[in-house]
PDB file of N, CA and C in Angstrom:
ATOM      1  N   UNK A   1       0.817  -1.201   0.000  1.00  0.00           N
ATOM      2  CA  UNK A   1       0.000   0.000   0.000  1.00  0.00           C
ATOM      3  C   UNK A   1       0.860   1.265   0.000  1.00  0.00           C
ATOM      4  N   UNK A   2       1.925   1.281   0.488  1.00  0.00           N
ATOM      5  CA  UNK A   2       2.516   2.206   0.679  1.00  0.00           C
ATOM      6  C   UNK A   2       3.508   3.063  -0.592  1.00  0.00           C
ATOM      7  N   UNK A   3       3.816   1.790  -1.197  1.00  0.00           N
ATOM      8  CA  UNK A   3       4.308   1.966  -2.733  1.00  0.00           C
ATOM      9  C   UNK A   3       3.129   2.554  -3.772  1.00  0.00           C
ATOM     10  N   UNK A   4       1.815   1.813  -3.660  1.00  0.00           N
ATOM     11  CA  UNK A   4       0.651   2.829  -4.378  1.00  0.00           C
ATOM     12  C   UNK A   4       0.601   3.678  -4.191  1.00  0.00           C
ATOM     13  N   UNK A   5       0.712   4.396  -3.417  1.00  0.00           N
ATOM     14  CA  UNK A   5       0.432   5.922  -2.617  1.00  0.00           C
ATOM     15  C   UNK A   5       1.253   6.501  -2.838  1.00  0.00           C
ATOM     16  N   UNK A   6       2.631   6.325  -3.156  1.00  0.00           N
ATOM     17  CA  UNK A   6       3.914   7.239  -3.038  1.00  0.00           C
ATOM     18  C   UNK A   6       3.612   7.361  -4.739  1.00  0.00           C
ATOM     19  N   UNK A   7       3.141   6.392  -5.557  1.00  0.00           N
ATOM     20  CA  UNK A   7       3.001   6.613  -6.745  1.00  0.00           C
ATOM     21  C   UNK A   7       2.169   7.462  -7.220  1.00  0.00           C
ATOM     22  N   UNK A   8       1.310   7.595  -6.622  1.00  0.00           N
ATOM     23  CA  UNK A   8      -0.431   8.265  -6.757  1.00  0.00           C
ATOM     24  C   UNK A   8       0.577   9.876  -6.283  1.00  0.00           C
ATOM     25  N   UNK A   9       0.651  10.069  -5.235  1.00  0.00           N
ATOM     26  CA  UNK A   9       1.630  11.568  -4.997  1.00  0.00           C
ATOM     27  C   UNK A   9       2.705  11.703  -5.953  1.00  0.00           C
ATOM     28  N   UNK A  10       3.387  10.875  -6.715  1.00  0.00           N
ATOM     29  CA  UNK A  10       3.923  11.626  -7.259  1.00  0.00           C
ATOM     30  C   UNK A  10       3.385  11.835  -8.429  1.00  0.00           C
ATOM     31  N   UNK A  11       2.503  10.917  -9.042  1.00  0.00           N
ATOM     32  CA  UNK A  11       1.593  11.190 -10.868  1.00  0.00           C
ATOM     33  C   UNK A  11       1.197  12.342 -10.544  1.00  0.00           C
ATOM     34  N   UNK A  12       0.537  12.834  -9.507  1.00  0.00           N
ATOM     35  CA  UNK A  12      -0.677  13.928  -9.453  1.00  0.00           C
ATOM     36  C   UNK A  12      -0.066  14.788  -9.345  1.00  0.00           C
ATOM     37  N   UNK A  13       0.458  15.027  -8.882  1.00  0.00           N
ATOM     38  CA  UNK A  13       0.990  17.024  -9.304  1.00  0.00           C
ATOM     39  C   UNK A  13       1.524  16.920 -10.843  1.00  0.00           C
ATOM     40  N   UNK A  14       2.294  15.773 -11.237  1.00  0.00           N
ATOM     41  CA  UNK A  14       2.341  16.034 -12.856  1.00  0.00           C
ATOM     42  C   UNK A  14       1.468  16.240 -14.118  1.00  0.00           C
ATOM     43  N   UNK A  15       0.218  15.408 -13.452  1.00  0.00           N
ATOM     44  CA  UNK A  15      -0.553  15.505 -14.562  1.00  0.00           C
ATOM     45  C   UNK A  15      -2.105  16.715 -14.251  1.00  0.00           C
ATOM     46  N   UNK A  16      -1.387  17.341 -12.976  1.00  0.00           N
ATOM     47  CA  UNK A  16      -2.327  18.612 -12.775  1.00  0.00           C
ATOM     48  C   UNK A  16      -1.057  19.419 -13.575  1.00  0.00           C
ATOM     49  N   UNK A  17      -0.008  19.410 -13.398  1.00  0.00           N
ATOM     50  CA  UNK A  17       0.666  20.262 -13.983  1.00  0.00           C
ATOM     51  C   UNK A  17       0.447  20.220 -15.629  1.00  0.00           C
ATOM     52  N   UNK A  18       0.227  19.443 -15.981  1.00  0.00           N
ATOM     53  CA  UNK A  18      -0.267  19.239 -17.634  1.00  0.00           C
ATOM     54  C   UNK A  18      -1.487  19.341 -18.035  1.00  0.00           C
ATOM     55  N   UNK A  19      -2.554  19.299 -17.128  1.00  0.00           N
ATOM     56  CA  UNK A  19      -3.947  19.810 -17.417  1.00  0.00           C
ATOM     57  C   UNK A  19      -4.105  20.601 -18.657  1.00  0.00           C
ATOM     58  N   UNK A  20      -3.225  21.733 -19.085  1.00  0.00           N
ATOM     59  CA  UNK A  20      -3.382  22.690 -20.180  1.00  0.00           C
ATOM     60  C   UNK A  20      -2.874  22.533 -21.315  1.00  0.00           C
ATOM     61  N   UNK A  21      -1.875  21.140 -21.010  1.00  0.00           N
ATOM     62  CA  UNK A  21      -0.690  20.990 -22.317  1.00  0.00           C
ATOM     63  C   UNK A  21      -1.349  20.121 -23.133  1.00  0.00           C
ATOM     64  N   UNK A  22      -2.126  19.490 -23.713  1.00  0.00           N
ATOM     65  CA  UNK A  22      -2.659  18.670 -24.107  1.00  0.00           C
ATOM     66  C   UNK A  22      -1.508  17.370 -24.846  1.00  0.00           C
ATOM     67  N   UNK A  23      -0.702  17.613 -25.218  1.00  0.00           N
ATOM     68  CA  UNK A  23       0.473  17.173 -25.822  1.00  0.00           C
ATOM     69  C   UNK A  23       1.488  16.194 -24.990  1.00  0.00           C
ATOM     70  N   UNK A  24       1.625  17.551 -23.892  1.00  0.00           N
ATOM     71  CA  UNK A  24       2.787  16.976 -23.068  1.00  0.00           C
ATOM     72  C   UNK A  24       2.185  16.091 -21.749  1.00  0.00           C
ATOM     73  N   UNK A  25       0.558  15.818 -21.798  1.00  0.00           N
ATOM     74  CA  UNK A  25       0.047  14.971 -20.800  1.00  0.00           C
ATOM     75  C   UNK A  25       0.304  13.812 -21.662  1.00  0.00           C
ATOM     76  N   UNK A  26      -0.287  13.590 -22.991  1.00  0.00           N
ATOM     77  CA  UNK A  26      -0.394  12.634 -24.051  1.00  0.00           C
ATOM     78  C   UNK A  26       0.757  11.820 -23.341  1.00  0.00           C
ATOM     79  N   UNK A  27       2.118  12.622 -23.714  1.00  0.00           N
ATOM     80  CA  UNK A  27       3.335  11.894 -23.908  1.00  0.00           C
ATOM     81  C   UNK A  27       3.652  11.243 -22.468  1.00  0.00           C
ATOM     82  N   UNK A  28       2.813  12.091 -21.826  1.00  0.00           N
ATOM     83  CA  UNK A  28       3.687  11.959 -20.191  1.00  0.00           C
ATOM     84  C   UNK A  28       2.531  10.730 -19.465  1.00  0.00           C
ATOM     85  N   UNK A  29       1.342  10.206 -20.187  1.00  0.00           N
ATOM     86  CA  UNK A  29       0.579   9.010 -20.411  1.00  0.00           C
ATOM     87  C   UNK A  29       1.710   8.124 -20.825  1.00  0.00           C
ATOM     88  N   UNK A  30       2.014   7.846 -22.303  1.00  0.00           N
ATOM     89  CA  UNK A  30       2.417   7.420 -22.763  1.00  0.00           C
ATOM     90  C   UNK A  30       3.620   6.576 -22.423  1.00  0.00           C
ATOM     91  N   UNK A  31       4.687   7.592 -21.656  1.00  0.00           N
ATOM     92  CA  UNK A  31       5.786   6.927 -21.519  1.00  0.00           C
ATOM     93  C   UNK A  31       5.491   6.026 -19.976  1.00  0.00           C
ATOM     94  N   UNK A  32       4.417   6.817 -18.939  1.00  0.00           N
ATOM     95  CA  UNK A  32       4.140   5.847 -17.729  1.00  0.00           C
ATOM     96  C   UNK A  32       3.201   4.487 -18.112  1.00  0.00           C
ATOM     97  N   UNK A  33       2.691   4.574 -19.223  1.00  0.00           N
ATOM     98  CA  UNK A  33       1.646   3.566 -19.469  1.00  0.00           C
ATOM     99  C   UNK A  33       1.963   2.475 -19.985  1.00  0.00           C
ATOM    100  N   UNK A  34       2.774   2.805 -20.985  1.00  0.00           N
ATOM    101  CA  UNK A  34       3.018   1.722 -22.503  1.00  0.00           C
ATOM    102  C   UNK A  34       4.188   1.208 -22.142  1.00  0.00           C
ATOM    103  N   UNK A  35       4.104   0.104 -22.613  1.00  0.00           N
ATOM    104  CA  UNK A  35       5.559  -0.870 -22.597  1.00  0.00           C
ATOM    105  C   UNK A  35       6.623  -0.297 -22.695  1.00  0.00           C
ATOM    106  N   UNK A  36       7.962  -0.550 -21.768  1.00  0.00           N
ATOM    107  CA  UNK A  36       8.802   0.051 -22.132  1.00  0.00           C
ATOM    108  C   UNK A  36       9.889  -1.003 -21.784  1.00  0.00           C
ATOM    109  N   UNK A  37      10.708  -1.434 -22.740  1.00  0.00           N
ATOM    110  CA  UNK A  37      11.975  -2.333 -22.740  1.00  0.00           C
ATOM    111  C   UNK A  37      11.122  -3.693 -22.340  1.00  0.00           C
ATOM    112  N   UNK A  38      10.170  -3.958 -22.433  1.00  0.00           N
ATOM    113  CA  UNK A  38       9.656  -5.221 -22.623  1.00  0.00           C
ATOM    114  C   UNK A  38       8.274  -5.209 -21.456  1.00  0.00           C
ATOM    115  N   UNK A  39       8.267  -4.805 -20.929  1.00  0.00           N
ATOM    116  CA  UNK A  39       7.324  -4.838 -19.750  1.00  0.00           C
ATOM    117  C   UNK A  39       6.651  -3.262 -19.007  1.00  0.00           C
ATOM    118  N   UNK A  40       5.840  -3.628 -18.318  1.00  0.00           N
ATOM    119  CA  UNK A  40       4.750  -1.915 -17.720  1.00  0.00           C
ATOM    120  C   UNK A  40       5.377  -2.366 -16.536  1.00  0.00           C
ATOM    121  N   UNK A  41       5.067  -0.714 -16.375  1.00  0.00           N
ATOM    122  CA  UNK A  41       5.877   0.176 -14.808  1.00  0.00           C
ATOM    123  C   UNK A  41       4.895  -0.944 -14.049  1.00  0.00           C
ATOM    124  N   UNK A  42       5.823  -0.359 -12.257  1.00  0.00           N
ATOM    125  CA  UNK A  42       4.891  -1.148 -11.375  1.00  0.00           C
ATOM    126  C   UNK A  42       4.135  -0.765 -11.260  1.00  0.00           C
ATOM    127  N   UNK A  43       3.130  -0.992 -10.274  1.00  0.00           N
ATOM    128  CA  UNK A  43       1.504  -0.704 -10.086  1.00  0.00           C
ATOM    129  C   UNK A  43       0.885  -0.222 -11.438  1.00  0.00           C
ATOM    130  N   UNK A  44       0.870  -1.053 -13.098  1.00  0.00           N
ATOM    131  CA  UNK A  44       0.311  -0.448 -13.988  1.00  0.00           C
ATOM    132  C   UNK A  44      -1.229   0.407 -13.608  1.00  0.00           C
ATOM    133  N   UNK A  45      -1.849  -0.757 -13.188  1.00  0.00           N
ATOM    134  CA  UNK A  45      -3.361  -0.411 -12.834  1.00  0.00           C
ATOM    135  C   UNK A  45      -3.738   1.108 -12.179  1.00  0.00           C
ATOM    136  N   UNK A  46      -2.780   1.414 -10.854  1.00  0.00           N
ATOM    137  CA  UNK A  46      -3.058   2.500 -10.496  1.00  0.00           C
ATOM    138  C   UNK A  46      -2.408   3.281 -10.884  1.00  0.00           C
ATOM    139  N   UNK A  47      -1.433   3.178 -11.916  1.00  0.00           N
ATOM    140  CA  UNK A  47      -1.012   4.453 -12.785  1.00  0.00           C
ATOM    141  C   UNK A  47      -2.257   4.407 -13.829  1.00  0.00           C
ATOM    142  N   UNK A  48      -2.792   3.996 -14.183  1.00  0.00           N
ATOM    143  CA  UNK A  48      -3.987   3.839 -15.230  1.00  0.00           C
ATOM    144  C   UNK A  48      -5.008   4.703 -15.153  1.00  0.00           C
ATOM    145  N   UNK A  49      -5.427   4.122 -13.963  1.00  0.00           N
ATOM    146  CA  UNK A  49      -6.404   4.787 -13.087  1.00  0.00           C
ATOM    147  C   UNK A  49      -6.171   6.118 -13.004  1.00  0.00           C
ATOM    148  N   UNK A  50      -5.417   7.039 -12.670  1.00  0.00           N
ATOM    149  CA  UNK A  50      -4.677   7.872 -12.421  1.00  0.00           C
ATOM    150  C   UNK A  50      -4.953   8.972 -13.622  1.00  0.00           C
ATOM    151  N   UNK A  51      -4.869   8.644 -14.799  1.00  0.00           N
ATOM    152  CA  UNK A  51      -5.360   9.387 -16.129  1.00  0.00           C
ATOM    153  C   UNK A  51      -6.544   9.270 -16.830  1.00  0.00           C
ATOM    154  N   UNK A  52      -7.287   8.487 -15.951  1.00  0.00           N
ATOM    155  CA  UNK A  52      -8.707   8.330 -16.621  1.00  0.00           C
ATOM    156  C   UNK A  52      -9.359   8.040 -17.952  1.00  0.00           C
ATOM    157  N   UNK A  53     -10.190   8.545 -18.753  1.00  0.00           N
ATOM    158  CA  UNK A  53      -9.985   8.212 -20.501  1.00  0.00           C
ATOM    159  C   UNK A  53      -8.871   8.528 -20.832  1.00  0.00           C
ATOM    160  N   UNK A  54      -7.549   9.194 -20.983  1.00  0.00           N
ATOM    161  CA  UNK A  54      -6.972   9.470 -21.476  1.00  0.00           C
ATOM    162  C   UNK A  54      -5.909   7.949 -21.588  1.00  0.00           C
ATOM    163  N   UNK A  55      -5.726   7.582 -20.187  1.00  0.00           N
ATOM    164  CA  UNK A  55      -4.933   5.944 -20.303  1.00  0.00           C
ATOM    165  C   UNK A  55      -5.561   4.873 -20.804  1.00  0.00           C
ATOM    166  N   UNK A  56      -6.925   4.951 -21.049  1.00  0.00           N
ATOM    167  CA  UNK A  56      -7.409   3.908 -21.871  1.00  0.00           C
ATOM    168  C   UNK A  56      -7.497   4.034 -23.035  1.00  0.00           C
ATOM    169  N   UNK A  57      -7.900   5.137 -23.353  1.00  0.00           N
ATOM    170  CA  UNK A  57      -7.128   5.487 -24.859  1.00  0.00           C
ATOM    171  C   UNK A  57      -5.918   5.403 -25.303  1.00  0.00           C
ATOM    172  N   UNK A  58      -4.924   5.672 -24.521  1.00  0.00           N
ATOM    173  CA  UNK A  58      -3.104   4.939 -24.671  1.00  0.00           C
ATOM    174  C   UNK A  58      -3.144   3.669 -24.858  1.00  0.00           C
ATOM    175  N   UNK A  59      -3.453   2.946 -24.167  1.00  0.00           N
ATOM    176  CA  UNK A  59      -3.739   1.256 -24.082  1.00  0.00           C
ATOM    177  C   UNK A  59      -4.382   1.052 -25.722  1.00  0.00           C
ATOM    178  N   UNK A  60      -5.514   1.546 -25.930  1.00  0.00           N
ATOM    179  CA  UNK A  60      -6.102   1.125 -26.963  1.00  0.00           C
ATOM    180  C   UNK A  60      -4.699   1.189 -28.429  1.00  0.00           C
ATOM    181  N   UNK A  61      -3.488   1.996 -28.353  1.00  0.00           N
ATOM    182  CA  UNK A  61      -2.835   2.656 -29.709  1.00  0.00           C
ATOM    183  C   UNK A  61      -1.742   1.342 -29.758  1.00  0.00           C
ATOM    184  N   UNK A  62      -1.999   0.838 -30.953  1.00  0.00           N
ATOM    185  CA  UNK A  62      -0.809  -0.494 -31.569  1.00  0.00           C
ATOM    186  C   UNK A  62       0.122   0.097 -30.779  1.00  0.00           C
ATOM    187  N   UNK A  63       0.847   1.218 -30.952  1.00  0.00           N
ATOM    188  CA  UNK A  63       2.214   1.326 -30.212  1.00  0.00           C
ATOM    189  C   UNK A  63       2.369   1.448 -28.896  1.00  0.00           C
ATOM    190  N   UNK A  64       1.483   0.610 -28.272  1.00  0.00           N
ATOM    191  CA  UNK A  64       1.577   1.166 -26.629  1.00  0.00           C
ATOM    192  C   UNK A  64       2.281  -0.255 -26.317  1.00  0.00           C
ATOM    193  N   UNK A  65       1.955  -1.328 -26.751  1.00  0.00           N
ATOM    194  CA  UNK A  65       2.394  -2.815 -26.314  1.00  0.00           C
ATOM    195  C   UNK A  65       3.556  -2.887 -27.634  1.00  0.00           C
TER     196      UNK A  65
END
């Protein structure tokens, strides 16, 4: 639990900080969401969660896996 939470504090000020960028949330989805060097960050789910439609729409793009 304690590792979820430290994760959840740190996504959220970033992606309030991107609220306006439309671009640089995209990317900043993107690189926490989608496969990277073979496998998803830890706690995928509650990083997921975390961006709402916008991470299920990442998930949905061929290049995310």
């Amino acid at each position: 639990m304690a590792e979820r939470r430290r994760i959840i504090k740190e996504i959220l000020p970033i992606i309030d900080e991107l609220l306006d960028n439309d671009e640089g949330l995209r990317h900043f989805a993107e690189i926490d969401l989608c496969v990277t060097n073979g496998k998803l960050q830890a706690f995928h789910s509650t990083r997921l969660q975390q961006f709402c439609t916008l991470g299920l729409e990442m998930m949905q793009e061929q290049n995310c896996f």
